[in-house]
C-alpha atoms as a PDB file:
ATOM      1  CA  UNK A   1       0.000   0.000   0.000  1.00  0.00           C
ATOM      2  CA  UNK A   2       3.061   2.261   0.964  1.00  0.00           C
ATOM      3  CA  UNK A   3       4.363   1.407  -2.349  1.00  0.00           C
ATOM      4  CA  UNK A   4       1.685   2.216  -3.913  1.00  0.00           C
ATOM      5  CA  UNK A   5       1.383   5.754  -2.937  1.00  0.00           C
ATOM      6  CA  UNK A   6       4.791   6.475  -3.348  1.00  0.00           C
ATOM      7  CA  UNK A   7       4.409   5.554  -7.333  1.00  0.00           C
ATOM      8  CA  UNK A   8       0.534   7.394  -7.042  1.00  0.00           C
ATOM      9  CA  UNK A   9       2.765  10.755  -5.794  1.00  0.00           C
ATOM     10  CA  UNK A  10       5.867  10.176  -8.417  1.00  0.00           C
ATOM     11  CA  UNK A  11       2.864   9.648 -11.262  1.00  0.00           C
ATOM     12  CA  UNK A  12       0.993  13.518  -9.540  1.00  0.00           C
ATOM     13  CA  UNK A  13       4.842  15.004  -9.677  1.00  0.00           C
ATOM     14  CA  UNK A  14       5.787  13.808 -13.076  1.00  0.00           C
ATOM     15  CA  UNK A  15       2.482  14.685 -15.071  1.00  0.00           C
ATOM     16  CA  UNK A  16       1.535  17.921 -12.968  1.00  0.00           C
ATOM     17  CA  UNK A  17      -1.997  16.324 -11.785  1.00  0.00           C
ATOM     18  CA  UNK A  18      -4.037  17.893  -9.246  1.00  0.00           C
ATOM     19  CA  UNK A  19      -4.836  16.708  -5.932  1.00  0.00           C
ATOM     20  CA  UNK A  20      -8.090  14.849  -5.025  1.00  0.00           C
ATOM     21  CA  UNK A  21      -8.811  14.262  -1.614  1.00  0.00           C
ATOM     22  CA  UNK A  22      -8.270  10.297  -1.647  1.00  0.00           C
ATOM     23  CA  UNK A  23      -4.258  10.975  -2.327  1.00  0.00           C
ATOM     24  CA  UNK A  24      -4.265  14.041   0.131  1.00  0.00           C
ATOM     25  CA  UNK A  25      -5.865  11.461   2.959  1.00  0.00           C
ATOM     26  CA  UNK A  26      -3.529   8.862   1.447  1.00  0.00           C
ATOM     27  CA  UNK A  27      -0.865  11.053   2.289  1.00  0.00           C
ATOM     28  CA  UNK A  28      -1.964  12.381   5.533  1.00  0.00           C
ATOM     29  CA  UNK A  29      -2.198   8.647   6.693  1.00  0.00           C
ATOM     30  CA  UNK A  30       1.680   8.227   5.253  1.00  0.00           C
ATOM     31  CA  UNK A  31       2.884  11.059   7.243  1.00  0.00           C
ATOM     32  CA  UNK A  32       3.564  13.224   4.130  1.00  0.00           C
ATOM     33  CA  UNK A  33       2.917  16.985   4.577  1.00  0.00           C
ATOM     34  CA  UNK A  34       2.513  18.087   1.422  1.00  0.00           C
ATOM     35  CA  UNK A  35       2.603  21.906   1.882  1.00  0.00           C
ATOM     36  CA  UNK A  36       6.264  20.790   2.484  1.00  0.00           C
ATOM     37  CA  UNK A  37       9.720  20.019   0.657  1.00  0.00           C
ATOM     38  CA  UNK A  38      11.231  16.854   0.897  1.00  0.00           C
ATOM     39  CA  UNK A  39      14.560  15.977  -0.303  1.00  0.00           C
ATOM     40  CA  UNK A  40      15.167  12.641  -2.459  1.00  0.00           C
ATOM     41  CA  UNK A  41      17.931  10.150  -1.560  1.00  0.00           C
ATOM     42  CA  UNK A  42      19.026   7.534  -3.896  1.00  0.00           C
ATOM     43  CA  UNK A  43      20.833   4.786  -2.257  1.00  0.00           C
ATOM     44  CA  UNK A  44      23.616   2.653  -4.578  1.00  0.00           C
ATOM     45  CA  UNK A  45      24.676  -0.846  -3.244  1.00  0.00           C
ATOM     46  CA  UNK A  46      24.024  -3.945  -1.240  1.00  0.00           C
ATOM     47  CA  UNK A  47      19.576  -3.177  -0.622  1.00  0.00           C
ATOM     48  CA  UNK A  48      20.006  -6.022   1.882  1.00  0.00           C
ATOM     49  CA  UNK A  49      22.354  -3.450   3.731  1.00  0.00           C
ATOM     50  CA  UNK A  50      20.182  -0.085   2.699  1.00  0.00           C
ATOM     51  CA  UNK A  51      18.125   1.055   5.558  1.00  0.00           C
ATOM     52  CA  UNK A  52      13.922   0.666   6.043  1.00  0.00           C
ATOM     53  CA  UNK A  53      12.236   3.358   5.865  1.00  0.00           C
ATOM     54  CA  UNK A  54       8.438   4.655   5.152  1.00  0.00           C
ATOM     55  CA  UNK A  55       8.602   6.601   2.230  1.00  0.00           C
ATOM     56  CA  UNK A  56      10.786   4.255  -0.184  1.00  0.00           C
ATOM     57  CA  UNK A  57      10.824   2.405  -3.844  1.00  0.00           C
ATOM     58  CA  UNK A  58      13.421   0.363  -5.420  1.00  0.00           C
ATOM     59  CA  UNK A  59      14.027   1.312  -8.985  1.00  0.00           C
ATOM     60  CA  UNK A  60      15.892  -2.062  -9.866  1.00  0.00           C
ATOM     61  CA  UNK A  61      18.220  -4.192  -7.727  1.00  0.00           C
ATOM     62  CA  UNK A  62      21.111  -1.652  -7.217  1.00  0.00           C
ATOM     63  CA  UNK A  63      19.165   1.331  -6.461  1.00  0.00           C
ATOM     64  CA  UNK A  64      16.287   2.546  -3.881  1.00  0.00           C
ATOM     65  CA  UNK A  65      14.814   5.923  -3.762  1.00  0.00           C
ATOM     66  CA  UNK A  66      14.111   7.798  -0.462  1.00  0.00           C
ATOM     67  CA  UNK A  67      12.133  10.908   0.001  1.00  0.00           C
ATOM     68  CA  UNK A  68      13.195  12.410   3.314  1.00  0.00           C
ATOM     69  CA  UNK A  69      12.091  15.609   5.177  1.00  0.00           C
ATOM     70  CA  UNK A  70      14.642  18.106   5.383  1.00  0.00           C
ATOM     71  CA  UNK A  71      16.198  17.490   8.659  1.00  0.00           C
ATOM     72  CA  UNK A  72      15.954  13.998   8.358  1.00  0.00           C
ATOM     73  CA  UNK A  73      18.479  14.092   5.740  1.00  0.00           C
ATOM     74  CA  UNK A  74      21.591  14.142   7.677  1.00  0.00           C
ATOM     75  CA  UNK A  75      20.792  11.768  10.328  1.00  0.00           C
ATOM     76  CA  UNK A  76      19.881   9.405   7.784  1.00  0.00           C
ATOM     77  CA  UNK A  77      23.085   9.475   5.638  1.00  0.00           C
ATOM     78  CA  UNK A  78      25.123   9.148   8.806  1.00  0.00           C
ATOM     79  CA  UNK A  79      23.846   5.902   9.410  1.00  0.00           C
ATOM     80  CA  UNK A  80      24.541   4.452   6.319  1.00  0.00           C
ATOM     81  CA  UNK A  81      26.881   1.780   5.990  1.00  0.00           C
ATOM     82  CA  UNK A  82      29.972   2.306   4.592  1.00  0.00           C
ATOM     83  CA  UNK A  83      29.500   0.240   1.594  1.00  0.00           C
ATOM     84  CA  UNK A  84      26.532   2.117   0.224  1.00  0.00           C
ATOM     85  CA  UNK A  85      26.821   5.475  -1.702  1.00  0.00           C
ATOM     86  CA  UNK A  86      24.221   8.124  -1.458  1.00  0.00           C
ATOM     87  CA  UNK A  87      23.246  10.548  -4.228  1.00  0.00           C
ATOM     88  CA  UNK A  88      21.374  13.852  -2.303  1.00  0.00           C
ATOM     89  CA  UNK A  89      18.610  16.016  -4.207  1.00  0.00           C
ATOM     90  CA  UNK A  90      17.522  19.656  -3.425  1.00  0.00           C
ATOM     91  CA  UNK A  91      14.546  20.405  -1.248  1.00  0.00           C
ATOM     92  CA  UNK A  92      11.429  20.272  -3.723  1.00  0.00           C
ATOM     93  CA  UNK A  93       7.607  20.026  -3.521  1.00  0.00           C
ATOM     94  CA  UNK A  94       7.855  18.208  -6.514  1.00  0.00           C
ATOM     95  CA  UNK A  95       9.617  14.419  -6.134  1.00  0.00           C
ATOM     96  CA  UNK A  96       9.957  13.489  -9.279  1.00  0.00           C
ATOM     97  CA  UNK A  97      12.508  16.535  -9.983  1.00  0.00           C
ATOM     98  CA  UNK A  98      14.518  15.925  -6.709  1.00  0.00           C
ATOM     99  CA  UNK A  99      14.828  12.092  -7.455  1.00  0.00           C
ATOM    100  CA  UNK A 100      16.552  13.350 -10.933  1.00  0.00           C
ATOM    101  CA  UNK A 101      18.878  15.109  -8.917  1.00  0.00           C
ATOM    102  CA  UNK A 102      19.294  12.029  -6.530  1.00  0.00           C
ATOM    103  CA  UNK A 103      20.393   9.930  -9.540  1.00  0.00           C
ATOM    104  CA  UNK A 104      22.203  12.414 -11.033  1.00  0.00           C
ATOM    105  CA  UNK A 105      24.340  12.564  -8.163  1.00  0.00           C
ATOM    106  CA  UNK A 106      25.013   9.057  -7.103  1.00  0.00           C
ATOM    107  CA  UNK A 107      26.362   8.306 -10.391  1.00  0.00           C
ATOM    108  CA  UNK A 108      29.150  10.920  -9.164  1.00  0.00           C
ATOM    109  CA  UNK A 109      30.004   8.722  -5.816  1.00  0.00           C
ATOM    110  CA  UNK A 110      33.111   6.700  -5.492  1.00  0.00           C
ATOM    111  CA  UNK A 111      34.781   4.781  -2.809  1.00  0.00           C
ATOM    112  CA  UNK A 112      36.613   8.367  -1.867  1.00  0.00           C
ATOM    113  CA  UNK A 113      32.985  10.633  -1.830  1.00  0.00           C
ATOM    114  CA  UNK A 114      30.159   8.200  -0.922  1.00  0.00           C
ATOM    115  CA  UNK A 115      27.661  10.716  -0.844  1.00  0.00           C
ATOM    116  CA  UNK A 116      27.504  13.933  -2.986  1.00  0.00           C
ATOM    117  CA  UNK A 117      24.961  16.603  -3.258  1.00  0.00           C
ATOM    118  CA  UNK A 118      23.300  17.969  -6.151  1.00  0.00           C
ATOM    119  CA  UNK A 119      23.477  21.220  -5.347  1.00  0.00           C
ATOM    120  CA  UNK A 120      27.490  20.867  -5.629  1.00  0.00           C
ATOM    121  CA  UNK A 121      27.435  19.197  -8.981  1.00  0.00           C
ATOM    122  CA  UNK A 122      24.496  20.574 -10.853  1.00  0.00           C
ATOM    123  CA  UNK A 123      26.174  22.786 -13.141  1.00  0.00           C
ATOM    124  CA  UNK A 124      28.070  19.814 -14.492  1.00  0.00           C
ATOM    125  CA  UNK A 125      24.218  18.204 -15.485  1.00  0.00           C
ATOM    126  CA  UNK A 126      24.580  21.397 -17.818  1.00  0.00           C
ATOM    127  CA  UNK A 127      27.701  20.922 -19.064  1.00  0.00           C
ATOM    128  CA  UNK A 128      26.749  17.161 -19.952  1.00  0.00           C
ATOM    129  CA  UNK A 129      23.500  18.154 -21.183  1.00  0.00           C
ATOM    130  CA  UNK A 130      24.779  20.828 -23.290  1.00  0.00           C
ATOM    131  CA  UNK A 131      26.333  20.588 -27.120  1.00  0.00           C
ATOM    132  CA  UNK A 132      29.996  20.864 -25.726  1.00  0.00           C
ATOM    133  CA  UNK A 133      31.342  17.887 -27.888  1.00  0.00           C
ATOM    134  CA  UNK A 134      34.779  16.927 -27.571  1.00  0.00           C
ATOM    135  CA  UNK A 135      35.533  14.024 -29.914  1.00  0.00           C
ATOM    136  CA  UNK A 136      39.110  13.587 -29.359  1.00  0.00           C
ATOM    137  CA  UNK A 137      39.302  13.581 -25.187  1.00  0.00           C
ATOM    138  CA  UNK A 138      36.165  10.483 -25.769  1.00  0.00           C
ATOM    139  CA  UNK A 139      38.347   8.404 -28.309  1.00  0.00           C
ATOM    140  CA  UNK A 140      41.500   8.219 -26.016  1.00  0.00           C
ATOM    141  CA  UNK A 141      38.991   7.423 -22.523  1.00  0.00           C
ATOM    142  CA  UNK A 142      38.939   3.921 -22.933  1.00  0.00           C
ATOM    143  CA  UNK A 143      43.184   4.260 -23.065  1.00  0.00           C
ATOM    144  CA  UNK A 144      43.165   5.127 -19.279  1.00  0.00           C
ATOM    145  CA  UNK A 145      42.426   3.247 -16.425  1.00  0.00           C
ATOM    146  CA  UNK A 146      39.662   3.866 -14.331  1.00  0.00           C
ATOM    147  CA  UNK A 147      42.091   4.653 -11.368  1.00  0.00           C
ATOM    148  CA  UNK A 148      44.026   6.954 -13.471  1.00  0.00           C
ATOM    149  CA  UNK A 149      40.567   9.131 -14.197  1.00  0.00           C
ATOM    150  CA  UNK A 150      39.539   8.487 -10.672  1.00  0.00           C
ATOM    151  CA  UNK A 151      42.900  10.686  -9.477  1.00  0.00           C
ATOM    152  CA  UNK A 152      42.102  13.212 -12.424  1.00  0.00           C
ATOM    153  CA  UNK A 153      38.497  13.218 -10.460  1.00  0.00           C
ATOM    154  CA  UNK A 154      39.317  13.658  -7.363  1.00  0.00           C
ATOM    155  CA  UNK A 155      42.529  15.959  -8.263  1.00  0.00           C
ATOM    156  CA  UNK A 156      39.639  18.778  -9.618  1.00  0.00           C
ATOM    157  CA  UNK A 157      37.771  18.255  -6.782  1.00  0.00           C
ATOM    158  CA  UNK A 158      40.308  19.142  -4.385  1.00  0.00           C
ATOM    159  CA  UNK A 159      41.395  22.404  -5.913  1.00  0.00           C
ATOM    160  CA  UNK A 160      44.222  21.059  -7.943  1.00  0.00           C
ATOM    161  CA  UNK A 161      46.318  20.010  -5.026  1.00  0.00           C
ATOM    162  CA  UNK A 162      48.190  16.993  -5.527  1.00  0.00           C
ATOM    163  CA  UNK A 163      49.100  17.192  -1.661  1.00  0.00           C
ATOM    164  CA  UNK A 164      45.593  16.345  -0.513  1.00  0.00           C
ATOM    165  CA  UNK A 165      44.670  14.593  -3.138  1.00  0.00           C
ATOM    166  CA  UNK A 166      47.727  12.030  -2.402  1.00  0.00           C
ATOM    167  CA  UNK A 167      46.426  12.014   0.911  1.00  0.00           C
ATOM    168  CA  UNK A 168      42.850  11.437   0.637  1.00  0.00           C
ATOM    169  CA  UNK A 169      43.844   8.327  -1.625  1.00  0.00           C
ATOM    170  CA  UNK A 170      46.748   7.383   0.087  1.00  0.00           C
ATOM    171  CA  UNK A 171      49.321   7.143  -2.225  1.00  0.00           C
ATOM    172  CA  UNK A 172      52.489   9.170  -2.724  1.00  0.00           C
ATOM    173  CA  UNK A 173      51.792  12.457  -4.385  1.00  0.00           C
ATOM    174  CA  UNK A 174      54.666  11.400  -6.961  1.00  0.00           C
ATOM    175  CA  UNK A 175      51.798   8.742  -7.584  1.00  0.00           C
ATOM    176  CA  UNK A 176      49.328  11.371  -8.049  1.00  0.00           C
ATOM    177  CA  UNK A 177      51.905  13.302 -10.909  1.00  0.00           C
ATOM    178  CA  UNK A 178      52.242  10.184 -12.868  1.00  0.00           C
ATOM    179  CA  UNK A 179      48.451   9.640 -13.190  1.00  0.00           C
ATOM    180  CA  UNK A 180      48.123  13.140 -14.217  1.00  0.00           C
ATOM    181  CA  UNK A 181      50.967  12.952 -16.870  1.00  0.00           C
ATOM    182  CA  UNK A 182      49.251   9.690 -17.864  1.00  0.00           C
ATOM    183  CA  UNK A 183      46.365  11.551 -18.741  1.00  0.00           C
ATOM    184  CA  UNK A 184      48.130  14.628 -20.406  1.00  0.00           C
ATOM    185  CA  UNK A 185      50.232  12.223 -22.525  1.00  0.00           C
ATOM    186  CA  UNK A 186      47.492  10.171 -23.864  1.00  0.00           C
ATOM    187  CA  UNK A 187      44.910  13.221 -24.170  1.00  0.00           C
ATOM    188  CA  UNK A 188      47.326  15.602 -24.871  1.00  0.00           C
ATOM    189  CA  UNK A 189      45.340  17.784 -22.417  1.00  0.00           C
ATOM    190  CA  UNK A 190      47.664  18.653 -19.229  1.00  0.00           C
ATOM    191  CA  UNK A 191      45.060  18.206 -16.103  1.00  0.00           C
ATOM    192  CA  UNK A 192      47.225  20.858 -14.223  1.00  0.00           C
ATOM    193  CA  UNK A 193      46.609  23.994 -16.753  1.00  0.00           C
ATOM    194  CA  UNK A 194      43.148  25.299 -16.274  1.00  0.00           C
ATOM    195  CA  UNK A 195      42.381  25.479 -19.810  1.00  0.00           C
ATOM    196  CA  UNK A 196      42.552  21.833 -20.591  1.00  0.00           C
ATOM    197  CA  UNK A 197      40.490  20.776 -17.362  1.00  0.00           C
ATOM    198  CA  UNK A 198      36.929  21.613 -19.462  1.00  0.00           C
ATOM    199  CA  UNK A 199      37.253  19.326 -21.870  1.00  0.00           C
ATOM    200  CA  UNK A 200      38.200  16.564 -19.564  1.00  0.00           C
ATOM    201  CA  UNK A 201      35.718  17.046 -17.123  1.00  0.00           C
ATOM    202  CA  UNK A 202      32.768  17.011 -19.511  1.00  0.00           C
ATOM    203  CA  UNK A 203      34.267  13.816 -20.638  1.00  0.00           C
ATOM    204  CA  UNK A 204      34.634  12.050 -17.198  1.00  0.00           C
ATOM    205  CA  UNK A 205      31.389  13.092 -15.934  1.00  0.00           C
ATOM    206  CA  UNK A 206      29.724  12.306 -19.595  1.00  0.00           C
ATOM    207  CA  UNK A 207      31.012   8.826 -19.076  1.00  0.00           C
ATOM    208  CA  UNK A 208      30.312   8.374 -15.139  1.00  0.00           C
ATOM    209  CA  UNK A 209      26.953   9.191 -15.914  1.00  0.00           C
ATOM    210  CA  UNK A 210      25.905   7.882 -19.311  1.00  0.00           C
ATOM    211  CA  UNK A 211      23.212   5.204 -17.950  1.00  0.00           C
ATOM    212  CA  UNK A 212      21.412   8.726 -16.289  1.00  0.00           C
ATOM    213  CA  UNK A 213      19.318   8.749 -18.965  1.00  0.00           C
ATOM    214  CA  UNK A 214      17.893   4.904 -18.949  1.00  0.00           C
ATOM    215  CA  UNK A 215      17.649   5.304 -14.758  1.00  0.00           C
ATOM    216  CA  UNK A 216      15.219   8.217 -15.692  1.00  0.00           C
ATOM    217  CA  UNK A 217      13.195   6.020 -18.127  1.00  0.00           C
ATOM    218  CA  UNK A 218      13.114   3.420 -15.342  1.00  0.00           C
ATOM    219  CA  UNK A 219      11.575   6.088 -13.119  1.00  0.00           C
ATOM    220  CA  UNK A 220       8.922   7.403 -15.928  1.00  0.00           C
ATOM    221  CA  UNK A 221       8.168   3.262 -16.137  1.00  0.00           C
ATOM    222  CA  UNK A 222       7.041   3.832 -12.164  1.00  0.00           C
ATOM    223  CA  UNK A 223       4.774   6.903 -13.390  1.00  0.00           C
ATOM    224  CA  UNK A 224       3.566   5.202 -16.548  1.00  0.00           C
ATOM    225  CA  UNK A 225       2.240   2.223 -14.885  1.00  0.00           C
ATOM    226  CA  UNK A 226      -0.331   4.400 -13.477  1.00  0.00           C
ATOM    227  CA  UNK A 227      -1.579   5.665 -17.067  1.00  0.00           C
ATOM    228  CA  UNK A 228      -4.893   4.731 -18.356  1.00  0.00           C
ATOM    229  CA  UNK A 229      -4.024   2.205 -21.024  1.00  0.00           C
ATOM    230  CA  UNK A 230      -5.042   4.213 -23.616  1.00  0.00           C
ATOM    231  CA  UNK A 231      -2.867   7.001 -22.911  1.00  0.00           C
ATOM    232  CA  UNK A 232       0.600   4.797 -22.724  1.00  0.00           C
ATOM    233  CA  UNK A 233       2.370   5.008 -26.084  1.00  0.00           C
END
């Protein structure tokens, strides 16, 4: 039954319905305020290991979706285990645009950032989403190792300091020079000059997050179901 309005309230967010009074009860009965934001967690992992919780769906074996009241949020994603990575939307009335974010954002996670926030990375959903094509940086990708890109990652996100960077992944920072050389050598883009970091960010983040798009069609699946026949294509 919980399920049920969870996929009734996706279906109201995603085709701008308006509220009768059965969903309104349905949702007083569920706790749901609905004069009020809620935030959207996806969860990534183990579900055996993912927390209960009222307000939840799976969206296929990997992946549950949370929709948590603001301060909820934090206490929730401190609990987690440390196996299971957390993508975090922005406060919304609507769900079905904070669950976006969610999955947006928890294709960014890695064993180094667990959890990241959409409001930190949603200029890069513009980037991705944009017409900023860069042919050459895709062709040589697949020529670097997923570690190597990882350090490129997590080099940008730490201000370009191969000090910290070392240290968050605990290797030498000598280590963290011959990753980024890797890169520059097979790209020909040099990861420490500012003006090659655009083109090889779009890239990683292009690739990270290149199943966003069929996670979203799984989601619109949860909101179709609820169509009249008739009005599925």
């Amino acid at each position: 039954m919980l399920q049920n309005f969870m996929t009734q309230w996706l279906y109201i967010s995603d085709y701008d319905t308006a509220l009768d009074q059965a969903f309104i009860s349905k949702a007083k009965i569920n706790g749901v305020d609905l004069e009020q934001r809620y935030i959207a967690v996806v969860l990534s992992g183990d579900q055996r290991r993912m927390p209960e919780h009222r307000l939840a769906l799976n969206l296929d074996t990997k992946r549950r979706i949370y929709v948590l009241s603001v301060e909820g949020v934090q206490p929730f994603l401190d609990a987690l285990a440390p196996d299971i990575f957390a993508g975090v939307g922005g406060a919304h009335f609507d769900i079905s645009t904070g669950i976006k974010e969610a999955l947006f954002a928890v294709l960014l996670t890695n064993e180094f950032e667990r959890v990241v926030i959409f409001n930190r990375v949603g200029y890069l959903y513009d980037l991705v989403k944009s017409d900023l094509v860069y042919p050459n940086v895709a062709a040589y990708y697949e020529r670097i190792d997923d570690e190597t890109w990882l350090t490129f990652w997590e080099y940008v996100q730490h201000l370009s300091s191969t000090k910290e960077t070392a240290c968050l992944m605990l290797v030498h920072p000598k280590t963290i020079v011959y990753r980024l050389n890797k890169i520059c050598a097979t790209t020909g883009l040099n990861p420490k000059q500012g003006v090659d970091l655009l083109p090889l960010i779009v890239t990683y983040v292009r690739k990270q997050t290149a199943s966003f798009d069929n996670l979203v069609n799984e989601l619109q699946s949860l909101s179709d179901s609820l169509l009249p026949r008739d009005k599925v294509d």
